[in-house]
C-alpha atoms as a PDB file:
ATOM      1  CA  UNK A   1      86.120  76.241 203.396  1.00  0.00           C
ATOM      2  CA  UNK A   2      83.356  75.030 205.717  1.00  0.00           C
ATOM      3  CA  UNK A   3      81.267  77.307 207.535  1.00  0.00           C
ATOM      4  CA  UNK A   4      82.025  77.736 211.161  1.00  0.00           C
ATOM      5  CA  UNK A   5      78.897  76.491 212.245  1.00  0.00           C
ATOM      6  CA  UNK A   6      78.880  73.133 210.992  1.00  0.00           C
ATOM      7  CA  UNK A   7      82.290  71.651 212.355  1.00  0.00           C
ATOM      8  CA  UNK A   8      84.695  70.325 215.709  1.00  0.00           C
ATOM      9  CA  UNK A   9      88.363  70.935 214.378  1.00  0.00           C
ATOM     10  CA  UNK A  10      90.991  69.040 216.249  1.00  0.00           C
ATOM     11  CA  UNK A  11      94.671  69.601 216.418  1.00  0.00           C
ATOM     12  CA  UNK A  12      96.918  67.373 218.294  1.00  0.00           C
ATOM     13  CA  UNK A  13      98.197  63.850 218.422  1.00  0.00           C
ATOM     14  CA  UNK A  14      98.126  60.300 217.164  1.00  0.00           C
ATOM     15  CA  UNK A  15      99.136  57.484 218.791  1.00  0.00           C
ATOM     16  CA  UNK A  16      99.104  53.599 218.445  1.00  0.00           C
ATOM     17  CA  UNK A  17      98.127  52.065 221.685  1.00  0.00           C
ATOM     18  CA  UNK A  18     100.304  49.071 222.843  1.00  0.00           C
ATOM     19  CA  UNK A  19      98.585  47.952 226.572  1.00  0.00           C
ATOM     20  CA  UNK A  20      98.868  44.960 228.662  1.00  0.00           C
ATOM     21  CA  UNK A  21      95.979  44.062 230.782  1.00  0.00           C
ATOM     22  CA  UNK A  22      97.444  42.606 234.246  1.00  0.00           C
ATOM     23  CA  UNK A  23      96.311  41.652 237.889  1.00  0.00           C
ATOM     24  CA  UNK A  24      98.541  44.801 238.957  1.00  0.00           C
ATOM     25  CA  UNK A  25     101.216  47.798 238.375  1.00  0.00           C
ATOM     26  CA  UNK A  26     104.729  46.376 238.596  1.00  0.00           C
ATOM     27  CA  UNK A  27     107.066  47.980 240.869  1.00  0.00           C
ATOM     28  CA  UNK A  28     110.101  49.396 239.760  1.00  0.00           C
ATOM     29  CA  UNK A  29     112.701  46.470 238.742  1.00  0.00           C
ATOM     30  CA  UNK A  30     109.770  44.260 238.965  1.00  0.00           C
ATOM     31  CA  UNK A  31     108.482  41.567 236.267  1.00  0.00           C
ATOM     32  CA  UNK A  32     104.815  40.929 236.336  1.00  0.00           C
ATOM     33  CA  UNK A  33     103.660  37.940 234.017  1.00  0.00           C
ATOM     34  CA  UNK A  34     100.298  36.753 233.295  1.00  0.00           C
ATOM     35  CA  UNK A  35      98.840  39.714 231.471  1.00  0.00           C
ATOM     36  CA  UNK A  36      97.228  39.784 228.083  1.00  0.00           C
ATOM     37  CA  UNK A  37      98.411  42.059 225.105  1.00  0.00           C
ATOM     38  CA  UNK A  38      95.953  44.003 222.778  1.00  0.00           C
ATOM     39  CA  UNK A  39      96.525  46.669 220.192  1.00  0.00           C
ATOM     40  CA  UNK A  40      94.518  49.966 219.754  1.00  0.00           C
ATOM     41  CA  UNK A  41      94.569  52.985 217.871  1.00  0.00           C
ATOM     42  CA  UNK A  42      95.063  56.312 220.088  1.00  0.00           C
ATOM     43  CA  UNK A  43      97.054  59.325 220.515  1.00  0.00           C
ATOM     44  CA  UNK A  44      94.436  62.200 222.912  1.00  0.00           C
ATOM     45  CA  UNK A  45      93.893  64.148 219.142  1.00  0.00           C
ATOM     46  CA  UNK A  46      92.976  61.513 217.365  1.00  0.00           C
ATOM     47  CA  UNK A  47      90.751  59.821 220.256  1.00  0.00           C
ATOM     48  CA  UNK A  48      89.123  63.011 220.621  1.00  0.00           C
ATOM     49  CA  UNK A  49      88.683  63.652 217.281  1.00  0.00           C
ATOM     50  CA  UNK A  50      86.648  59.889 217.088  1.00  0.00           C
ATOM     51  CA  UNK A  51      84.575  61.026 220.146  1.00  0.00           C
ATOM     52  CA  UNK A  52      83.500  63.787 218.423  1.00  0.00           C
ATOM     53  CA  UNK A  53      82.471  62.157 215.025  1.00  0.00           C
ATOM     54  CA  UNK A  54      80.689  59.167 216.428  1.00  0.00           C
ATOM     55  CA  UNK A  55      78.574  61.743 218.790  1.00  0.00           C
ATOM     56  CA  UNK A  56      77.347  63.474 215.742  1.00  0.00           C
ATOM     57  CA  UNK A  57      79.368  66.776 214.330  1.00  0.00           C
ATOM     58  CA  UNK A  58      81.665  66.869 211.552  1.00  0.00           C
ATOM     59  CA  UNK A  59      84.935  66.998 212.487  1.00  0.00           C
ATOM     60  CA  UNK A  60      88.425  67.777 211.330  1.00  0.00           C
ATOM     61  CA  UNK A  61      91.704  66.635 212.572  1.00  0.00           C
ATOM     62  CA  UNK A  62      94.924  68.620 212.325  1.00  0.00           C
ATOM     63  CA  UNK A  63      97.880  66.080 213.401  1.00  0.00           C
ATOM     64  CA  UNK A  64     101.180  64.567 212.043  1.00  0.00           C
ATOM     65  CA  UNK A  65     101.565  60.880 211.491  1.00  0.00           C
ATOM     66  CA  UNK A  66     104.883  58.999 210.214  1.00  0.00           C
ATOM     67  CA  UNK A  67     105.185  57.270 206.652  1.00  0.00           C
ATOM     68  CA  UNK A  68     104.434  53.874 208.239  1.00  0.00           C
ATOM     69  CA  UNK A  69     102.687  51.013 208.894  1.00  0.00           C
ATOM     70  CA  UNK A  70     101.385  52.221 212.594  1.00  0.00           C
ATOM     71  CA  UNK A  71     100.600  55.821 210.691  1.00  0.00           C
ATOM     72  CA  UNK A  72      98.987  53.727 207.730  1.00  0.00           C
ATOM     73  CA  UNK A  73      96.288  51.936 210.399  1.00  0.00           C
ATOM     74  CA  UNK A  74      95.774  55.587 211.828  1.00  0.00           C
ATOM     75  CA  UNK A  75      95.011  57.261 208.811  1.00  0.00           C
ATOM     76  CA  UNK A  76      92.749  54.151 207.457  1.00  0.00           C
ATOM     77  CA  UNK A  77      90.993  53.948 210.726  1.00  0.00           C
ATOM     78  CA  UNK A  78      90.275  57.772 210.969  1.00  0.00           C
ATOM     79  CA  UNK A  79      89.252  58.161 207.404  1.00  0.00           C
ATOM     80  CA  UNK A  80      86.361  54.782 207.976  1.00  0.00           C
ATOM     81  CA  UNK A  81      85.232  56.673 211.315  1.00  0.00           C
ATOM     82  CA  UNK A  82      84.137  59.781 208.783  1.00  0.00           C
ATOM     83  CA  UNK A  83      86.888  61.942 210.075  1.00  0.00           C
ATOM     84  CA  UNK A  84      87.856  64.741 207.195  1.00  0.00           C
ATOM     85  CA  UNK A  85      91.671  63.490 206.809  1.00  0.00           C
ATOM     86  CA  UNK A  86      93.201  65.924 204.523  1.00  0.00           C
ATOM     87  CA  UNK A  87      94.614  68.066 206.785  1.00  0.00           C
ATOM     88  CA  UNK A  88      96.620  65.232 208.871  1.00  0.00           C
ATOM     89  CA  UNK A  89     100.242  65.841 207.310  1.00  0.00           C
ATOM     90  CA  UNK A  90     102.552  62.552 206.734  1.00  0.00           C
ATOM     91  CA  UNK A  91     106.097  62.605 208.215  1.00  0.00           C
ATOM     92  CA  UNK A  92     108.409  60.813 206.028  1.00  0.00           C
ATOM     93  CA  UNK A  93     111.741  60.846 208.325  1.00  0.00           C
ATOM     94  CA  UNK A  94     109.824  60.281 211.599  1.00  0.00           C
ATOM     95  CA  UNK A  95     107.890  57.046 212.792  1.00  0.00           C
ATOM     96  CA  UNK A  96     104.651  57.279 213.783  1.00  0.00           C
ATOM     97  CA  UNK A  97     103.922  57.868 217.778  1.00  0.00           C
ATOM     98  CA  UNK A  98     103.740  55.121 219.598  1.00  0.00           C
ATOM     99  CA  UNK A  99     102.072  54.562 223.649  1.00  0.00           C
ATOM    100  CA  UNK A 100     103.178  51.289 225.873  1.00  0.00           C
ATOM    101  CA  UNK A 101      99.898  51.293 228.410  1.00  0.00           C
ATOM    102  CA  UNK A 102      99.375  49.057 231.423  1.00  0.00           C
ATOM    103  CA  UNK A 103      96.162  48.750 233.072  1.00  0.00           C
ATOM    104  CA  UNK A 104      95.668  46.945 236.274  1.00  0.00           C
ATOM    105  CA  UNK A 105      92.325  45.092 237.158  1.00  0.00           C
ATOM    106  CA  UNK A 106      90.197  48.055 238.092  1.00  0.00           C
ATOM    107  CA  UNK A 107      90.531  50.017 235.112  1.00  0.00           C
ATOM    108  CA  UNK A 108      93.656  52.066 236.384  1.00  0.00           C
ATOM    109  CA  UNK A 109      96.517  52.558 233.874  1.00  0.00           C
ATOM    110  CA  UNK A 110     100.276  53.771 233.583  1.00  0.00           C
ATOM    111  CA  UNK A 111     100.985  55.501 229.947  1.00  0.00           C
ATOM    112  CA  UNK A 112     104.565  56.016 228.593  1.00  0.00           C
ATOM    113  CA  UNK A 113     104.531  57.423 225.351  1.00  0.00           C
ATOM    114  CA  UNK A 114     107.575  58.056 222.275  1.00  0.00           C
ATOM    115  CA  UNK A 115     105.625  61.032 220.180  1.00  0.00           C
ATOM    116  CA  UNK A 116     107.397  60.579 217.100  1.00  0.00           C
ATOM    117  CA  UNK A 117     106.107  62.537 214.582  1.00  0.00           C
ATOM    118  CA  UNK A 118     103.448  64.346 216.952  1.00  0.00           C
ATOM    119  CA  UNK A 119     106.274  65.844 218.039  1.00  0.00           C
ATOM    120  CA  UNK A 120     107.090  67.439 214.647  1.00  0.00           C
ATOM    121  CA  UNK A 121     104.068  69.759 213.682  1.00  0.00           C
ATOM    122  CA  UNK A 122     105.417  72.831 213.529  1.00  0.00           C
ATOM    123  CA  UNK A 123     104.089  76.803 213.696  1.00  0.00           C
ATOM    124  CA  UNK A 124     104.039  77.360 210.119  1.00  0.00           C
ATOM    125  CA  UNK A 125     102.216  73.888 209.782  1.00  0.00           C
ATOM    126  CA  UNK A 126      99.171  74.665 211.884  1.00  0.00           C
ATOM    127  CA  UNK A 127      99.953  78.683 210.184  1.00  0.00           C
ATOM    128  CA  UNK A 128      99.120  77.102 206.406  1.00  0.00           C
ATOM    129  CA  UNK A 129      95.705  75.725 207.832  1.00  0.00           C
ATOM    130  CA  UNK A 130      94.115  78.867 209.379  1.00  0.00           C
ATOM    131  CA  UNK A 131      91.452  79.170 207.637  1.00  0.00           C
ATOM    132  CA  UNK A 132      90.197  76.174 208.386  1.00  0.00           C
ATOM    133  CA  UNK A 133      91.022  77.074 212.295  1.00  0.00           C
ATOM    134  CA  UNK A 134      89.369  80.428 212.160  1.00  0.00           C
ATOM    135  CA  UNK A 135      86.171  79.366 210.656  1.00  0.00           C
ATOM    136  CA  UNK A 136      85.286  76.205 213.368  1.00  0.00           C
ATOM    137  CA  UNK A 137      82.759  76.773 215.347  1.00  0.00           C
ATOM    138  CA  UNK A 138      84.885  74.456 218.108  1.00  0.00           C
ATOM    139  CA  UNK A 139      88.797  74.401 218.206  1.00  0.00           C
ATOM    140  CA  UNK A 140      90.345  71.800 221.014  1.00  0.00           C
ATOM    141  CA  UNK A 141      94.317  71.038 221.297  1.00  0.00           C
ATOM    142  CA  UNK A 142      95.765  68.764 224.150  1.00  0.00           C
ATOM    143  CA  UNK A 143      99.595  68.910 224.504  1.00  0.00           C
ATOM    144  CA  UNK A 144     101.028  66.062 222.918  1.00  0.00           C
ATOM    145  CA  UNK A 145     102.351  68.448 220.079  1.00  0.00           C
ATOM    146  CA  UNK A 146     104.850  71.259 220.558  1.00  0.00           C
ATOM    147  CA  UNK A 147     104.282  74.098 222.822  1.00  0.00           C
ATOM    148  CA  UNK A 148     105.165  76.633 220.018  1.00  0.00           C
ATOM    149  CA  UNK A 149     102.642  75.238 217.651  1.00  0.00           C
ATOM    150  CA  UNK A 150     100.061  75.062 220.182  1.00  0.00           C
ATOM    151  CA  UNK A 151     100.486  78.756 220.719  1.00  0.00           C
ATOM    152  CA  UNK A 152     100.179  79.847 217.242  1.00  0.00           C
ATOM    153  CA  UNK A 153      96.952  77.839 217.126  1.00  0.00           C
ATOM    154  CA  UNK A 154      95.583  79.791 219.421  1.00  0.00           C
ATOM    155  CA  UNK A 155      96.932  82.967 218.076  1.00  0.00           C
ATOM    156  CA  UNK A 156      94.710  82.150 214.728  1.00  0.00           C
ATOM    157  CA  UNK A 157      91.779  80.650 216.466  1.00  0.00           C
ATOM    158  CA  UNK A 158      91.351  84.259 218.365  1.00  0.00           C
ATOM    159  CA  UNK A 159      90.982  86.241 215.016  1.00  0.00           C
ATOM    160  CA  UNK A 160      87.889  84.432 214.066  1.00  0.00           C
ATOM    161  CA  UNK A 161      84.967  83.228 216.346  1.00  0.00           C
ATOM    162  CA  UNK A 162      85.205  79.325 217.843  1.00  0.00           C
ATOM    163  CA  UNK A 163      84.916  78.570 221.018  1.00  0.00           C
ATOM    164  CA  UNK A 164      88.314  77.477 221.931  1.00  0.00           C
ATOM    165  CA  UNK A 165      89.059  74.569 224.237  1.00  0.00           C
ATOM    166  CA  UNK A 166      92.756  73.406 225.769  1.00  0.00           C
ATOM    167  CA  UNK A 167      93.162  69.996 227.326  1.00  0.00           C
ATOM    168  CA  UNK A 168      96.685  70.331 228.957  1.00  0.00           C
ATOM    169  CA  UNK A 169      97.352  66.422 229.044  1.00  0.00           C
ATOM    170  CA  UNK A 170     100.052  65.825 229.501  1.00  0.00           C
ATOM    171  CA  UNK A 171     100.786  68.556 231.720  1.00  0.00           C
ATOM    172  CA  UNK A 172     103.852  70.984 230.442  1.00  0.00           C
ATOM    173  CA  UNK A 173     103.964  74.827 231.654  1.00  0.00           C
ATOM    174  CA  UNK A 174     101.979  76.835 229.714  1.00  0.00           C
ATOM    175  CA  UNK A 175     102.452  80.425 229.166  1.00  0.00           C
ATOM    176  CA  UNK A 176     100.100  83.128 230.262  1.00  0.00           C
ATOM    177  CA  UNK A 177      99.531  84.262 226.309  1.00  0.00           C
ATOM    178  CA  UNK A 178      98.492  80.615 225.927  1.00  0.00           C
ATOM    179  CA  UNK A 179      95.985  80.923 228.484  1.00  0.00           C
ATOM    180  CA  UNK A 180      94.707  84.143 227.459  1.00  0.00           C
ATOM    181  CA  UNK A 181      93.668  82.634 224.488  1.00  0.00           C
ATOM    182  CA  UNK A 182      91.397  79.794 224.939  1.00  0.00           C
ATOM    183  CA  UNK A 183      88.095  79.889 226.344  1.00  0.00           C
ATOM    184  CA  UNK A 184      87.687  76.681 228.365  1.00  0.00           C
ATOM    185  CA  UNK A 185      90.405  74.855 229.797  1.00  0.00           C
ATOM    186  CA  UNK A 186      89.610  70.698 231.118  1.00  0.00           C
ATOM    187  CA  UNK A 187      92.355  69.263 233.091  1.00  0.00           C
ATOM    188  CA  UNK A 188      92.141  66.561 235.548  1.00  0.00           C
ATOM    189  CA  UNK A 189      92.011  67.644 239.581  1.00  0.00           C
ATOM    190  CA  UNK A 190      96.185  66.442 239.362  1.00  0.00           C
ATOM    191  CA  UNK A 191      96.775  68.857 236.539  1.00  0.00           C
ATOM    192  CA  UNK A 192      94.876  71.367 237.245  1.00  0.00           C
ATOM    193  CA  UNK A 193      96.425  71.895 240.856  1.00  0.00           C
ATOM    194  CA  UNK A 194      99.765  70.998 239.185  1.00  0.00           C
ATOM    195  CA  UNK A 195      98.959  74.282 236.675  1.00  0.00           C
ATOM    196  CA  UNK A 196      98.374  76.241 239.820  1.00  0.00           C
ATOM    197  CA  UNK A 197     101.659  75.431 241.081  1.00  0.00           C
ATOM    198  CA  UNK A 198     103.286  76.279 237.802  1.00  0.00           C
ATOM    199  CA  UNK A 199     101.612  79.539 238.210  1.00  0.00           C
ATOM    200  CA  UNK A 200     103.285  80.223 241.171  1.00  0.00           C
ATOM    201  CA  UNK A 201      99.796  81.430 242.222  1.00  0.00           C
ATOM    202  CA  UNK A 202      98.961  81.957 245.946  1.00  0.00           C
ATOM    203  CA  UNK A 203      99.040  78.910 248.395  1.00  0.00           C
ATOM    204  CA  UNK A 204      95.903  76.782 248.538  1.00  0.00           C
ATOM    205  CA  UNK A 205      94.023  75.882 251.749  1.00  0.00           C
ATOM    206  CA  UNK A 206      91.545  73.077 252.555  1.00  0.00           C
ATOM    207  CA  UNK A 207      89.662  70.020 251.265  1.00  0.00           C
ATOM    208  CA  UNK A 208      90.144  68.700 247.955  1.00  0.00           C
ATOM    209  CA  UNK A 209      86.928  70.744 246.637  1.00  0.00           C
ATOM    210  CA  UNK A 210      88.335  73.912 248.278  1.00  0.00           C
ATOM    211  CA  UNK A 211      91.363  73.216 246.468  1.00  0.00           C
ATOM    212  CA  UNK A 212      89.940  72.922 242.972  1.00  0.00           C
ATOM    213  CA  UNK A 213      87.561  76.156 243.654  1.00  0.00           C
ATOM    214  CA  UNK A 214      90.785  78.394 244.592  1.00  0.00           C
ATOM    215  CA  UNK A 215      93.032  77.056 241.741  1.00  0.00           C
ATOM    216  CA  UNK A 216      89.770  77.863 239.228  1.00  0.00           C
ATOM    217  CA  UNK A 217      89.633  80.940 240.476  1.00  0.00           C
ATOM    218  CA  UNK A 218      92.760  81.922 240.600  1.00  0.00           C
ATOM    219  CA  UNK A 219      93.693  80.591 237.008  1.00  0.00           C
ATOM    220  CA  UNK A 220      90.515  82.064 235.127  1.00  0.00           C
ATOM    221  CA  UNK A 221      92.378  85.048 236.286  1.00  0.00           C
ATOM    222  CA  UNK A 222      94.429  84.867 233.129  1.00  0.00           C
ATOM    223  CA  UNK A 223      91.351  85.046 230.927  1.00  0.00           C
ATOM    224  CA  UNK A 224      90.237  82.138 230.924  1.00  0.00           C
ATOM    225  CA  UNK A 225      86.108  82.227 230.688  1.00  0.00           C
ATOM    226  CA  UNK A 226      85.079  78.733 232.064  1.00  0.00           C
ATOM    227  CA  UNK A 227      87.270  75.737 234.070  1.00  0.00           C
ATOM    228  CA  UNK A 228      85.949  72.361 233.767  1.00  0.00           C
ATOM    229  CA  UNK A 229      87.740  70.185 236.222  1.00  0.00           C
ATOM    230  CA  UNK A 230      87.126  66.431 235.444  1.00  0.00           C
ATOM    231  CA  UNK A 231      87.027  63.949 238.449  1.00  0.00           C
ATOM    232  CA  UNK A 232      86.502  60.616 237.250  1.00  0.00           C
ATOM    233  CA  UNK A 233      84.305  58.661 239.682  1.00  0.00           C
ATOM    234  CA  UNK A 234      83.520  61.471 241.437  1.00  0.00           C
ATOM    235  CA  UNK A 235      82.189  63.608 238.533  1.00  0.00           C
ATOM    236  CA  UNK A 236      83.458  67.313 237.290  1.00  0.00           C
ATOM    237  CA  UNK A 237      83.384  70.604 239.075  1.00  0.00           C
ATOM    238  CA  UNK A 238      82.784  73.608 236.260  1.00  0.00           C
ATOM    239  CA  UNK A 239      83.780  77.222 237.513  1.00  0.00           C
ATOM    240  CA  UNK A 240      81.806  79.929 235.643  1.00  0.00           C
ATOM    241  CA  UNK A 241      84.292  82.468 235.916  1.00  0.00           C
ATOM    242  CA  UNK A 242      81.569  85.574 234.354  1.00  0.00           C
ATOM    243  CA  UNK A 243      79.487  84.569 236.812  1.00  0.00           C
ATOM    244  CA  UNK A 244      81.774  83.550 239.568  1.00  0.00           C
ATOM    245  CA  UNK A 245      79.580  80.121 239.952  1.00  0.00           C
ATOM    246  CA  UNK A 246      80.664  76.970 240.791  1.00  0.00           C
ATOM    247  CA  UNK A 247      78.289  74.033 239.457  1.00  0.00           C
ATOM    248  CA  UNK A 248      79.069  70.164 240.297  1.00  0.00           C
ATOM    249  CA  UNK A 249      78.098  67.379 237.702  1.00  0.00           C
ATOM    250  CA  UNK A 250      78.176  63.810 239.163  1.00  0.00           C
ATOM    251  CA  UNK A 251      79.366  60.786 237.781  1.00  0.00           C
ATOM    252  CA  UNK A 252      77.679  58.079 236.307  1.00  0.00           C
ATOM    253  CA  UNK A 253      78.232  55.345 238.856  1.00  0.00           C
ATOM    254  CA  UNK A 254      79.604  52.279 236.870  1.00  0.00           C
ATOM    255  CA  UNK A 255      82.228  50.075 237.047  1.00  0.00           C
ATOM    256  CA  UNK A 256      85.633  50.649 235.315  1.00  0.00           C
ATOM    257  CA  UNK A 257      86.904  47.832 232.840  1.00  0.00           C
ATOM    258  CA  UNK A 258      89.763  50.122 230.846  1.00  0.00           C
ATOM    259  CA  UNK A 259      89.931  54.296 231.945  1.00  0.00           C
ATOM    260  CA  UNK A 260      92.480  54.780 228.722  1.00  0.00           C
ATOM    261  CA  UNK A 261      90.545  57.637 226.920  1.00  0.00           C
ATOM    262  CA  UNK A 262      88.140  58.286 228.865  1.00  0.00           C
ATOM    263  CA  UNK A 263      89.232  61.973 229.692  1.00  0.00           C
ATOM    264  CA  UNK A 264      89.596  61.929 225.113  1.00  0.00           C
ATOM    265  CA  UNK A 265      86.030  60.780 225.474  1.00  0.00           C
ATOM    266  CA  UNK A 266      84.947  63.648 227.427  1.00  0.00           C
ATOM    267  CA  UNK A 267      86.520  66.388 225.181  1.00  0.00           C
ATOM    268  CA  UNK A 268      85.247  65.225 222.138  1.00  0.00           C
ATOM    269  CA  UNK A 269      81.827  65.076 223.292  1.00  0.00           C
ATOM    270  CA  UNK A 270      82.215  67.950 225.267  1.00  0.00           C
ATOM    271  CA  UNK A 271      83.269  69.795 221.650  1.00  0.00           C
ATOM    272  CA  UNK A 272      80.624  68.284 219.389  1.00  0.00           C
ATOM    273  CA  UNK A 273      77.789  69.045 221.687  1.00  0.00           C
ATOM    274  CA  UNK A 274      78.777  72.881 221.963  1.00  0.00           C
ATOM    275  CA  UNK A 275      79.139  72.541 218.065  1.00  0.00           C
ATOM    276  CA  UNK A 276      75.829  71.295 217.698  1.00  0.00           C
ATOM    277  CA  UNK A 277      74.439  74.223 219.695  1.00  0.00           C
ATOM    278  CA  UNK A 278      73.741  73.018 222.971  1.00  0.00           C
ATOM    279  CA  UNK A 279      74.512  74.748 226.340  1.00  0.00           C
ATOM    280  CA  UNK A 280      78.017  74.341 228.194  1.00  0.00           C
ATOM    281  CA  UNK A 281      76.384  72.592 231.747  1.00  0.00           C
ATOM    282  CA  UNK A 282      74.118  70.195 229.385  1.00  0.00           C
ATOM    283  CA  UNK A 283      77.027  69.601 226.887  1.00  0.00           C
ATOM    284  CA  UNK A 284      79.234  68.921 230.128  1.00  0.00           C
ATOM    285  CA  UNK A 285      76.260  65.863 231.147  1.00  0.00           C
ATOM    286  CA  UNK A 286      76.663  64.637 227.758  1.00  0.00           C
ATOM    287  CA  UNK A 287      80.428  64.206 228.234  1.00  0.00           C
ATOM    288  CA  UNK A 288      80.143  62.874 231.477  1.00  0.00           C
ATOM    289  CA  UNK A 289      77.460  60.121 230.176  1.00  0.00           C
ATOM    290  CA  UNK A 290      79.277  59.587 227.348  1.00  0.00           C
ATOM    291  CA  UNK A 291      82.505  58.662 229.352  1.00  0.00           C
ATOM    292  CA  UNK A 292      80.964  56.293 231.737  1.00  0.00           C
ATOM    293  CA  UNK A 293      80.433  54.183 228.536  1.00  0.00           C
ATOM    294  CA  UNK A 294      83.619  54.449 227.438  1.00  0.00           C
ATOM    295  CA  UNK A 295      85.217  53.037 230.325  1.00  0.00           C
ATOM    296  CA  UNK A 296      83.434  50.001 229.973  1.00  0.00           C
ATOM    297  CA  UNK A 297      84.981  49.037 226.920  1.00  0.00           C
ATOM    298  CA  UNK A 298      88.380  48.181 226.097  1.00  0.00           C
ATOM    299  CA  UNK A 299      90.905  50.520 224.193  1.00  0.00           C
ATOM    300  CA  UNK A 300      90.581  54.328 223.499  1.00  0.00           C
ATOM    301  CA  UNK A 301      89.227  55.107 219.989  1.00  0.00           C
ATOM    302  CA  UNK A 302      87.588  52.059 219.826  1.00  0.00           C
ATOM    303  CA  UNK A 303      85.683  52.078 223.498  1.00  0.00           C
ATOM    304  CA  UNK A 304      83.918  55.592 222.173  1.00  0.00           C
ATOM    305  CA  UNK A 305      80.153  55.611 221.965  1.00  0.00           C
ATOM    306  CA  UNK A 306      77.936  56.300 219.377  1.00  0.00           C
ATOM    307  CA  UNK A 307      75.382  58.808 219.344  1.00  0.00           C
ATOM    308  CA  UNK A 308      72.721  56.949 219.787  1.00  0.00           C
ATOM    309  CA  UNK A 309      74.430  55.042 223.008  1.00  0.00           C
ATOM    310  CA  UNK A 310      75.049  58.830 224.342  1.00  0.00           C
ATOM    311  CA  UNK A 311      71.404  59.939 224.183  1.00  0.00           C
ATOM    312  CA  UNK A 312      70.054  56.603 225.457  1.00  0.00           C
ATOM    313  CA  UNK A 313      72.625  57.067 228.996  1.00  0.00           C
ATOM    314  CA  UNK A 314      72.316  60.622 229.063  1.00  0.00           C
ATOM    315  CA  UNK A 315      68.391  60.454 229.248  1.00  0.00           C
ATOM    316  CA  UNK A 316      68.953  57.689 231.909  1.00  0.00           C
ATOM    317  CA  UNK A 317      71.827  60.012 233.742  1.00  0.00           C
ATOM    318  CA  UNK A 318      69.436  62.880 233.868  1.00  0.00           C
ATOM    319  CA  UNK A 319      66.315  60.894 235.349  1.00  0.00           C
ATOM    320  CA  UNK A 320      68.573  59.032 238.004  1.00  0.00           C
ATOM    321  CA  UNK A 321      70.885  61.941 238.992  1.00  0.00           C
ATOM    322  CA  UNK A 322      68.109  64.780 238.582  1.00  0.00           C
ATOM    323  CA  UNK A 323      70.886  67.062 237.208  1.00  0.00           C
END
């Protein structure tokens, strides 16, 4: 088994990306023509799980994928990015998941996804594999896999010593032994004031920012040790809960071709920086530098930068934003 220090493990889901690029959203019972069709591998585990190889660490991935040709081009792709693939368990009675995507002219999308065999990884799946989730020295899960199974990750990953990260996207209710368990939690400003309400935690007051401060607060109540609340042109806010401090990181100001993965881009980065050793607030620049390159490129796994790309913008994001 590899030793915790030198590896990102990733458990979640894998998706192939079906988008149309149009002028604009259609509105319900509408037909908008015009737009142009492209095909990308995705799925927020397996995106995530690219982000984090091409920025440098080793990196495992933990996912189930159907007996088909969509789960074929997943596992090829994943395996030529230098992902370790022999963990990802093939599902031969369910197809492969599958995302219809539209994205409007400024980057925007709407996401509508059938998980398929995502949808299938079970307890005693992720329960076989925990050595290799005890021994990583970073552990993320989003939740496009089963509620149950993400739980009993996190039940493993707290008997050995990674640093345990949930992205709840897409947003389900998540139960307070869930959140006891993880370390850092990174939703978006919608989910993480949607998790607040789900909470049924006290009324918030104010501004946007005064919003996201209260709901940190009031969630990292549950154990949680840091919130990183991503913005997207505006940046993230990061609540230290130990130290009950609130740091903002700006954005890099570019403009938006195609947002799909960007928040995958984040994560991943986010995850292989701590891996490689490096401090949450500069591992949280890195993720934010890394993401304003990824959003200039179409499609989600393959719009993630290389490590090279990361250090050349994140040198450039730290001279221009002085952060």
């Amino acid at each position: 088994m590899p030793d915790r220090d030198q590896y990102v493990l990733i458990i979640g889901s894998s998706n192939m990306d079906l988008n149309i690029y149009s002028q604009r959203f259609p509105k319900p019972g509408e037909t908008v023509t015009g737009g142009v069709f492209k095909q990308f591998l995705g799925g927020k585990g397996a995106n995530q799980v690219v982000a984090s190889v091409r920025s440098g660490s080793k990196t495992f991935f933990i996912g189930k994928i159907g007996r088909d040709a969509f789960g074929n081009a997943m596992v090829s792709q994943l395996d030529y990015e230098g992902v370790n693939i022999e963990h990802i368990i093939r599902d031969p009675h369910e197809s492969s998941g599958v995302a219809f995507i539209l994205i409007n002219k400024t980057g925007e999308n709407m996401i509508s996804v059938a998980p398929g065999a995502n949808f299938k990884l079970t307890p005693e799946e992720v329960q076989a594999k925990s050595d290799l989730i005890k021994n990583a020295k970073c552990l993320i899960v989003q939740m496009e896999i089963p509620i149950e199974t993400i739980e009993a990750t996190f039940d493993i990953a707290k008997q050995g010593e990674c640093i345990k990260i949930l992205n709840p996207a897409p947003l389900k209710p998540i139960s307070s032994s869930i959140l006891s368990n993880i370390d850092i939690i990174v939703p978006n400003e919608g989910e993480l004031l949607q998790l607040h309400s789900l909470l049924k935690l006290q009324q918030l007051k104010g501004n946007s920012k005064e919003r996201i401060i209260q709901a940190s607060k009031n969630i990292s109540k549950f154990g949680i040790k840091t919130i990183i609340t991503t913005l997207g042109n505006k940046g993230a806010i990061v609540y230290d809960a130990a130290e009950d401090k609130i740091t903002e990181v700006p954005a890099f100001k570019i403009q938006a071709i195609d947002t799909v993965g960007a928040g995958d881009c984040f994560n991943g980065v986010l995850a292989s920086k701590l891996c490689q050793g490096e401090t949450l607030l500069t591992s949280v620049k890195y993720a934010t530098a890394a993401a304003s390159i990824a959003i200039t490129r179409q499609g989600a796994q393959a719009s993630m930068p290389y490590a090279n790309e990361i250090e050349d913008r994140f040198k450039h994001y730290i001279q221009n934003y002085k952060v």
